[in-house]
Each structure stands twice: as structure tokens, then as C-alpha cells.
Protein backbone atom coordinates (compact mmCIF):
# COMPACT_ATOMS: atom_id res chain seq x y z
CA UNK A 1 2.53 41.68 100.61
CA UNK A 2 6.01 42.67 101.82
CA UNK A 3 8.31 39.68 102.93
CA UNK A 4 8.66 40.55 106.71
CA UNK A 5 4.65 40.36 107.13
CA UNK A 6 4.49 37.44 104.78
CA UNK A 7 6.61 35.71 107.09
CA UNK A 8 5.05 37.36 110.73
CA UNK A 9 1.18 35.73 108.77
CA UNK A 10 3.17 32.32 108.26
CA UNK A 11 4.65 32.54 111.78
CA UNK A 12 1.05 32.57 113.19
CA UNK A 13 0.63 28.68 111.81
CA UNK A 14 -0.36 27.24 115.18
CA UNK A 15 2.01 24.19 116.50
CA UNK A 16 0.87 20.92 116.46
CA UNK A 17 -0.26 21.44 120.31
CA UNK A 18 -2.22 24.51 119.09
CA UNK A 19 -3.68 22.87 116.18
CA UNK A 20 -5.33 20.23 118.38
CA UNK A 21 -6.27 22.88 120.73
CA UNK A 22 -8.15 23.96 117.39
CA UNK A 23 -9.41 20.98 116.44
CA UNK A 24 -11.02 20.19 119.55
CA UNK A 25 -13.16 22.80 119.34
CA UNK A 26 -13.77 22.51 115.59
CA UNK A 27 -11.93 25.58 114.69
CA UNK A 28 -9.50 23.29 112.86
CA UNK A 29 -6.64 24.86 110.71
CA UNK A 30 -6.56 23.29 107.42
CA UNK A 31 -3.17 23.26 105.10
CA UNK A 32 -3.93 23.20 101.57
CA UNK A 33 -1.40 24.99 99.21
CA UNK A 34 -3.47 26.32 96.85
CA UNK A 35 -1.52 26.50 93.43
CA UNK A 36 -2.88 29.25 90.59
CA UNK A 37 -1.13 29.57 87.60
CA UNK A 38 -1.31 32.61 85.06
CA UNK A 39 -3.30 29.64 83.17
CA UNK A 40 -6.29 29.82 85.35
CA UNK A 41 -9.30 31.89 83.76
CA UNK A 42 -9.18 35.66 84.05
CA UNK A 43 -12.59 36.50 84.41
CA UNK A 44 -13.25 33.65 86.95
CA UNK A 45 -16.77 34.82 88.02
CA UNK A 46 -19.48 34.02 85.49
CA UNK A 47 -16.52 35.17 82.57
CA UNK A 48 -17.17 38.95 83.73
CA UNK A 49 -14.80 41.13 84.08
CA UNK A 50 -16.56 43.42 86.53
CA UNK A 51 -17.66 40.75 88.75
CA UNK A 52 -14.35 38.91 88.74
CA UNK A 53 -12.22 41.69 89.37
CA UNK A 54 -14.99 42.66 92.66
CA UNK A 55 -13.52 39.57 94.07
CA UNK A 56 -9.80 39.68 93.23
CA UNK A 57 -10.47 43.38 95.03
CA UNK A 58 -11.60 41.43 98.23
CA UNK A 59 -9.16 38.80 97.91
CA UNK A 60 -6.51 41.95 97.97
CA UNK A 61 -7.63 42.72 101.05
CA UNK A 62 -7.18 39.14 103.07
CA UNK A 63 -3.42 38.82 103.80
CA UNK A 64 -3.17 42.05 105.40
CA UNK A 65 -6.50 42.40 106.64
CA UNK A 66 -6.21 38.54 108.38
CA UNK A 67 -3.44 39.55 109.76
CA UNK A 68 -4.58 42.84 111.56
CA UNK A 69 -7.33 40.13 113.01
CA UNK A 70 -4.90 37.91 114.41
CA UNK A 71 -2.87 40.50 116.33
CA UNK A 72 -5.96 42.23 117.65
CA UNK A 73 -7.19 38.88 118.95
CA UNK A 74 -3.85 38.21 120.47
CA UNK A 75 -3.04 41.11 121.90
CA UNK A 76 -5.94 39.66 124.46
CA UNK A 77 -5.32 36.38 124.37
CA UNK A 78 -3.47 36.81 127.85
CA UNK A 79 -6.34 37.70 129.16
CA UNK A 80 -8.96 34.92 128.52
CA UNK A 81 -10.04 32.80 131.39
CA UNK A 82 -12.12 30.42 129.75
CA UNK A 83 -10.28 27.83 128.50
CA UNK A 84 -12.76 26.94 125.67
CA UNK A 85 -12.83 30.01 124.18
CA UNK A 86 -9.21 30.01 124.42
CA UNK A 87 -8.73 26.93 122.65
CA UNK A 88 -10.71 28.62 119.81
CA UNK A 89 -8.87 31.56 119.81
CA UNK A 90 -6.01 29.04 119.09
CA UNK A 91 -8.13 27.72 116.37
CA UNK A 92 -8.98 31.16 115.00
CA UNK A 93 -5.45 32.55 114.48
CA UNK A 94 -4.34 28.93 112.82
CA UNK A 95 -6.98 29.51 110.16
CA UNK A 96 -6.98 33.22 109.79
CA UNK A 97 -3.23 32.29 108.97
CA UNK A 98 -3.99 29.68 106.28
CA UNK A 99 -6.08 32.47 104.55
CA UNK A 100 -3.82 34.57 104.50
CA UNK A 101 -1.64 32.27 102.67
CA UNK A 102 -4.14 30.99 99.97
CA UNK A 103 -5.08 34.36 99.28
CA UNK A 104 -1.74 36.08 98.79
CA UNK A 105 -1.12 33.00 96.90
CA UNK A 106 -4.13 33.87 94.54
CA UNK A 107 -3.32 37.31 94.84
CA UNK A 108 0.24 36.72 93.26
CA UNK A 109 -1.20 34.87 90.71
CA UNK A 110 -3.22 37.88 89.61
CA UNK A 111 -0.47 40.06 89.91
CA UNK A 112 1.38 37.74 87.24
CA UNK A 113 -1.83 38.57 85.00
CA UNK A 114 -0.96 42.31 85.13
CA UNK A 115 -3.20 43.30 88.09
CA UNK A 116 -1.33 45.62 90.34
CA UNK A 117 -2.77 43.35 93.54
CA UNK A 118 0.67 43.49 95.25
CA UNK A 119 0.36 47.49 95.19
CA UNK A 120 -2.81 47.36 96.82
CA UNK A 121 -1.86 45.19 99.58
CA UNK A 122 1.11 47.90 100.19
CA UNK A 123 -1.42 50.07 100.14
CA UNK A 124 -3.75 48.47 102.63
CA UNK A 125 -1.00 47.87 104.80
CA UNK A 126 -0.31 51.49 105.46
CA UNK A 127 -3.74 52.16 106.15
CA UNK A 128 -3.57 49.18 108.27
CA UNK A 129 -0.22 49.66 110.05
CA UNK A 130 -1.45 53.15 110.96
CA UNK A 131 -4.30 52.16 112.72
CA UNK A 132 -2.07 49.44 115.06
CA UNK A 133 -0.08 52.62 115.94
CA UNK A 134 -2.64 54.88 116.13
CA UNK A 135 -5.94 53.20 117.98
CA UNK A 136 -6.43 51.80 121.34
CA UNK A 137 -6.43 47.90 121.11
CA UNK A 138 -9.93 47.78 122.11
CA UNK A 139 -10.88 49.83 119.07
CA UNK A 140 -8.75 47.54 116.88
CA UNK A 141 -10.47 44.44 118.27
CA UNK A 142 -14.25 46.08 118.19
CA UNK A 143 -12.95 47.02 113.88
CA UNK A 144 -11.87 43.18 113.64
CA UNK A 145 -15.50 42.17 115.21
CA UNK A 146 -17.14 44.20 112.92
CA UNK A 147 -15.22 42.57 109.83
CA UNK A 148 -16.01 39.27 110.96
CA UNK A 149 -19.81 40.26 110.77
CA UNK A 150 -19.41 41.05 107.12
CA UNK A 151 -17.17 37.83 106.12
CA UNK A 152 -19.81 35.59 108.31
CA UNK A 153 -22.66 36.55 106.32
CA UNK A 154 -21.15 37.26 102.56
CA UNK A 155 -19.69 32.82 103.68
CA UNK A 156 -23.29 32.02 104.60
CA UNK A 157 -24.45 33.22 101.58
CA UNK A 158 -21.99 31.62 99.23
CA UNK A 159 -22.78 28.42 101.24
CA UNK A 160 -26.19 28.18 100.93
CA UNK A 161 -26.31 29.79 97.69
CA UNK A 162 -25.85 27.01 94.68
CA UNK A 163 -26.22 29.42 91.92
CA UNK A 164 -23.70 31.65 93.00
CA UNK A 165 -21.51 28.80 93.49
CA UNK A 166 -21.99 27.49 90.23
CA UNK A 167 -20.96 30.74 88.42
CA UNK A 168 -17.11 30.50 90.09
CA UNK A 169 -14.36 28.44 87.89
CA UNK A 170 -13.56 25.24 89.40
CA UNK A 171 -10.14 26.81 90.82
CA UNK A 172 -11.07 29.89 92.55
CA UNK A 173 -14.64 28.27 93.43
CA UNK A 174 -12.37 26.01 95.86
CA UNK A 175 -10.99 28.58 97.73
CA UNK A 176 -13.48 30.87 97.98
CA UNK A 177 -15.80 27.61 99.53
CA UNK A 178 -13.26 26.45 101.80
CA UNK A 179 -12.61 30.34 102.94
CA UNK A 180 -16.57 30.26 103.58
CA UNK A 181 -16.60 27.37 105.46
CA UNK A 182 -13.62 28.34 107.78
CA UNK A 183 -14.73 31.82 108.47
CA UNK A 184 -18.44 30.15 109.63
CA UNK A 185 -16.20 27.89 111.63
CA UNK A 186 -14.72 31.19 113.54
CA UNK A 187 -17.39 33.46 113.29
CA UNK A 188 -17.75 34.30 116.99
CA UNK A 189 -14.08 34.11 118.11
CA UNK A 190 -13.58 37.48 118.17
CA UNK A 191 -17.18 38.72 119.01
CA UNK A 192 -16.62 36.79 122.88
CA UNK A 193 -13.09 37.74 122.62
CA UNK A 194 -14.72 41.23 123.11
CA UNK A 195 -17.11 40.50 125.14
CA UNK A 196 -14.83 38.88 127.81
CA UNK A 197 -12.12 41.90 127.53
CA UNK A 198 -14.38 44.86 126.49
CA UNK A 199 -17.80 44.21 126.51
CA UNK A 200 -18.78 47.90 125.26
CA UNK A 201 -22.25 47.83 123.08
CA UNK A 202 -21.53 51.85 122.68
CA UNK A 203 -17.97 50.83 121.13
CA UNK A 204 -19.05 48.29 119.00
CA UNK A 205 -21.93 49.61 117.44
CA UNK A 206 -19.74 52.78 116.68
CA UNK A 207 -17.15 51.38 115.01
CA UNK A 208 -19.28 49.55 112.68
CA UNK A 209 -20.43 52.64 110.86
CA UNK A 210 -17.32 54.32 110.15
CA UNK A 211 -15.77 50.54 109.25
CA UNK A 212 -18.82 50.19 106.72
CA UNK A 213 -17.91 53.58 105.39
CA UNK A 214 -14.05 52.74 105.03
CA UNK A 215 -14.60 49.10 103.77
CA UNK A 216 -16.72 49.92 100.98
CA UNK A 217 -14.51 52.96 100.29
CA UNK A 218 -11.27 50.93 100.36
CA UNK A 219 -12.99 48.28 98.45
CA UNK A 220 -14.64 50.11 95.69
CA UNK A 221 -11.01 51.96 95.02
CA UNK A 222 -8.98 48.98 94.67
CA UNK A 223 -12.05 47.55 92.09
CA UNK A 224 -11.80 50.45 90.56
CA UNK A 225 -7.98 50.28 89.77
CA UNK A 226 -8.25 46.84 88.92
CA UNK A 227 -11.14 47.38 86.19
CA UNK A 228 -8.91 49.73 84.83
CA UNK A 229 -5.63 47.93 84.38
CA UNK A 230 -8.09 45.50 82.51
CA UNK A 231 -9.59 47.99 80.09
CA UNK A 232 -12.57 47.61 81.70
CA UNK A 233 -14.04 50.74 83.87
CA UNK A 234 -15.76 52.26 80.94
CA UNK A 235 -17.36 49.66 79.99
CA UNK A 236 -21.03 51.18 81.45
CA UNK A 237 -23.17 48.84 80.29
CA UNK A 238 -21.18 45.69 81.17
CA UNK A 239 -20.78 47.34 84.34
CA UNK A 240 -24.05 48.67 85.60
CA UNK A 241 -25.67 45.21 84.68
CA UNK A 242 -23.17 43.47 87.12
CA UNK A 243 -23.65 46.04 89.86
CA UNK A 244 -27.05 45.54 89.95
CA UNK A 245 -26.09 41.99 90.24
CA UNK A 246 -24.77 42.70 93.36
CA UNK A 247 -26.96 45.47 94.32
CA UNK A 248 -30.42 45.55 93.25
CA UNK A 249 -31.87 45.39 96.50
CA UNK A 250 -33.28 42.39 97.77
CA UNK A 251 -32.37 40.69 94.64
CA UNK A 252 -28.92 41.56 94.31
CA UNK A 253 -26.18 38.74 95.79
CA UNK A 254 -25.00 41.03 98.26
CA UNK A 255 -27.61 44.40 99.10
CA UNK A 256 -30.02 40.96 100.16
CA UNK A 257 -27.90 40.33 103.17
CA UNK A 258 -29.17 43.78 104.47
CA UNK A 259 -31.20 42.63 107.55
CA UNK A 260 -28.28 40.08 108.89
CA UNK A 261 -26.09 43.14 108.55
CA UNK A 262 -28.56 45.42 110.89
CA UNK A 263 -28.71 42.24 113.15
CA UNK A 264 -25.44 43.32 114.02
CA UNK A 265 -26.86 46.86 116.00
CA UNK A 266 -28.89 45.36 118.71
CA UNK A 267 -28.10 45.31 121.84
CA UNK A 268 -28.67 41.55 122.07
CA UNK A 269 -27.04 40.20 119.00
CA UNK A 270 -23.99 37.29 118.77
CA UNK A 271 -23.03 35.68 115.95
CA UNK A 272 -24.69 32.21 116.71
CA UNK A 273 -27.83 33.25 116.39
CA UNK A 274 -27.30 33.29 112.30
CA UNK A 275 -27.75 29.63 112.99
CA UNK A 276 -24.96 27.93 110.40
CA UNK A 277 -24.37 24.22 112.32
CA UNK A 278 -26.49 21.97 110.13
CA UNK A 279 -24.79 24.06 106.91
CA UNK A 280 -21.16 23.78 108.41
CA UNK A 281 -21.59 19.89 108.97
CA UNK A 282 -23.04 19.75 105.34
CA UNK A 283 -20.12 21.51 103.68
CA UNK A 284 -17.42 19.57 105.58
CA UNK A 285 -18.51 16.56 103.97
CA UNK A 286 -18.84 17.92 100.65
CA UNK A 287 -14.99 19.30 100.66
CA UNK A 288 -12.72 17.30 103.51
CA UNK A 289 -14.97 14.09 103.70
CA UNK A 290 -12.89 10.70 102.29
CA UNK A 291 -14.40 11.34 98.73
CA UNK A 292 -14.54 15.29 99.35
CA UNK A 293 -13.58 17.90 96.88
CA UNK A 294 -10.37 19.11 98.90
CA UNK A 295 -9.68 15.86 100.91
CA UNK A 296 -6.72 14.86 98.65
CA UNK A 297 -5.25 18.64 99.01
CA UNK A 298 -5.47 18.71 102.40
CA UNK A 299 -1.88 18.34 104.27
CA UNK A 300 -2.52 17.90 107.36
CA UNK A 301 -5.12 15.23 107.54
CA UNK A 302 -4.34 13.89 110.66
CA UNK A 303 -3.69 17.52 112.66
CA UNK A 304 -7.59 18.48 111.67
CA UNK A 305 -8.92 15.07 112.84
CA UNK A 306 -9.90 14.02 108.79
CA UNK A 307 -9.09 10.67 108.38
């Protein structure tokens, strides 16, 4: 991640009237400073290469891609009448801000491992910085909506999922929770962002295909790269077990979350109906509760109403 959009993601960091804005609505922005070191484990994920290196691919794709959501949200933000949903845009663009930052932060430490992640967030950039130039902001705003689907439902999972949890190192299983919480926390920010300011069903439902297409293209590329910096890519054995893993139909981790993807086509659909309240409330004790796993890591205890 080049330094100018480092610091324009950092910049985002709501003020302290913003972050109770956020708070207030329970879109609360939570400072941690996640620290990795080149000590952490490489293959983080169940110690497999394949599986690890899937994530580190997606983590690759947060600062930039976090940041394209925050400026297609804002570029609306003007707009917004309601002043609850503008207190959770508020909200939204403090946390999408944090993730930025503990990803890039993982993301460096990867790169110090040998993985060329800070080439494929120049990468993604481009592809990125083209489209701010190139499409109307609605159509940037309807691509960030149909992002959020697929981060709402791959968090669900992880939340509700125990064994998949367990098979993360300590370290990385951290952020990737607290990520999953947050982005449950937001989920339909953007979606009634759109719906106030756009409102098209035609739009949305149209981006989401070619987004699908580009996402998994984008993602499977950088995975790709990274397996082979590691020595890994013709490994087929190694590797077609884990992709079944992930994509052995209704068994695999993600091919299961099929039907909450198609959710996403009709005509009624909004994010609250994938009902995540009781699960939010749940995980917020677990990590930021007085004996939580992140409650001593958290900075700014008093700005996110943990005490």
C-alpha cells in the first residue's frame, strides 16, 4: 500500500465527535494495533499452506478495497437525511478505517516473510483507482454493496462456526474474529446508503454478477502468486484436498454459503434479514467484555463505550 493512500485510509479515523456518533448506534470503531512479527506461524490456517495463503490473498485485498468503500459511501454522505443512518455511516467509515490498518499491518508482516503482498495491493489499486475514474458513483456504491454481501456472510460464518475458528493460530484468529464481528456490525450501511440515494434493483442485481466474476478472478490470481512464491502451486494433492475444503458443495466452508449469496437477487432482500443480533451481542462479550480476549488491546476503551 503506497504511503499517500496509507495515510488518506488513516485520515478516515473518525474524531472523537464521530466516534460517538458511531458508538451510539453500535457501529463503534475499535483501535487495536495489531502487532505481527515475521515470528508468527506461516501457514496460520490449520498449518496449510494452500489454505493459509487463500487468506493472506483476501487480507491483500482489505486496505485498498476498504478504502474504495469508504469513498463510495462518502461521496453520498451529503446526501443522507436520516440522521440515524447517518450516524452509522459515521460508524462505518471509522471501522472500515481500522481494517484497513490491521490488515496492511498483517499484510506487511507477510511481505517480511517473502510474500509479494505489497505488489498485489499496487496491483489492486490500479484496478481500483481506475474504476473511481472511470464509473459513475452510483455504480461504485452498488460494487461496494455487493462486497459487503460477501464479507457479511463469509463473518457470519466464521462466527458461528467453532471449528473453523479453532483451525486459525491464536494471532491471526484475533483479527480475523474481530474483522467478523465489525463487518456484522456494518453490514447494512451501505445497502440503505443505496437505497436512500439510488434505490435501483436493476443496478444492483447487475453489478453483482460481473463483481462475482472479477472478485473470484482477482482473488484466485493473487492466491495463485502467493502459492507460488511459497513453493507451493504444484503441490496437487495438498492442493485439491484444501479446495475441496472450501468447495465441496454444501460441505465445503465457503460453496455452503450459496443460498445467503442468492438471497442477495431478490427483489425484497436487506441485509438484516440474515438475522446476526443475538450472535453480535455473543461475540462482543467474548472479545471486548472486562475479561474479553481483545479488551486489554483495545485503545480506545472509553470512545467505544467498553468500560
Amino acid at each position: 500500500m503506497n504511503t499517500a493512500v496509507s495515510q488518506t485510509v488513516i485520515n478516515t479515523v473518525p474524531n472523537k465527535t464521530k466516534q460517538a456518533l458511531g458508538t451510539s448506534v453500535n457501529i463503534p470503531p475499535r483501535r487495536l494495533d495489531f502487532e505481527f512479527s515475521t515470528d508468527s506461524e506461516r501457514y496460520y490456517y490449520d498449518n496449510n499452506p494452500y489454505l493459509s495463503t487463500f487468506l493472506t490473498a483476501l487480507s491483500s485485498l482489505f486496505p485498498e478495497g476498504e478504502s474504495f468503500f469508504v469513498e463510495s459511501v462518502r461521496a453520498y454522505r451529503e446526501q443522507i437525511t436520516d440522521p440515524i443512518l447517518k450516524a452509522q455511516v459515521s460508524g462505518f467509515i471509522g471501522q472500515e478505517a481500522m481494517h484497513s490498518k490491521e490488515h496492511q499491518a498483517f499484510n506487511d508482516m507477510a511481505t517480511r516473510l517473502g510474500y509479494p503482498v505489497d505488489k498485489l495491493d499496487k496491483t489492486l489499486a490500479k484496478l481500483l483507482h481506475f474504476g473511481q475514474k472511470a464509473l459513475p458513483k452510483s455504480v461504485q456504491l452498488s460494487i461496494t454493496v455487493s462486497l459487503e454481501h460477501y464479507t457479511a456472510i463469509i463473518a457470519e460464518m466464521l462466527l458461528r462456526d467453532p471449528v473453523v475458528q479453532q483451525k486459525f493460530a491464536a494471532e491471526a484468529r484475533q483479527l480475523w474474529l474481530w474483522h467478523a464481528l465489525e463487518e456484522n456490525e456494518h453490514k447494512t450501511v451501505a445497502y440503505d446508503v443505496y437505497e436512500q440515494v439510488v434505490g435501483s434493483y436493476a443496478l444492483r442485481v447487475g453489478t453483482m454478477i460481473p463483481v462475482t466474476v472479477i472478485f473470484f478472478a482477482v482473488t484466485f490470481a493473487f492466491h495463485a502468486r502467493l502459492l507460488a512464491t511459497d513453493g507451493q502451486l504444484f503441490k496437487f494433492r495438498q492442493n485439491w484436498d484444501a479446495f475441496k475444503y472450501c468447495w465441496n458443495g454444501k460441505k465445503g466452508v465457503f460453496s455452503r454459503l450459496l443460498p445467503q449469496y442468492l438471497d442477495f437477487f431478490k427483489p425484497s432482500f436487506h441485509p438484516k434479514q440474515h438475522d446476526t443480533d443475538a450472535l453480535l451481542a455473543q461475540w462482543k462479550d467474548i472479545l471486548f467484555a472486562k475479561e474479553g480476549l481483545l479488551y486489554d488491546q483495545l485503545k480506545n476503551k472509553a470512545a467505544v463505550g467498553v468500560h
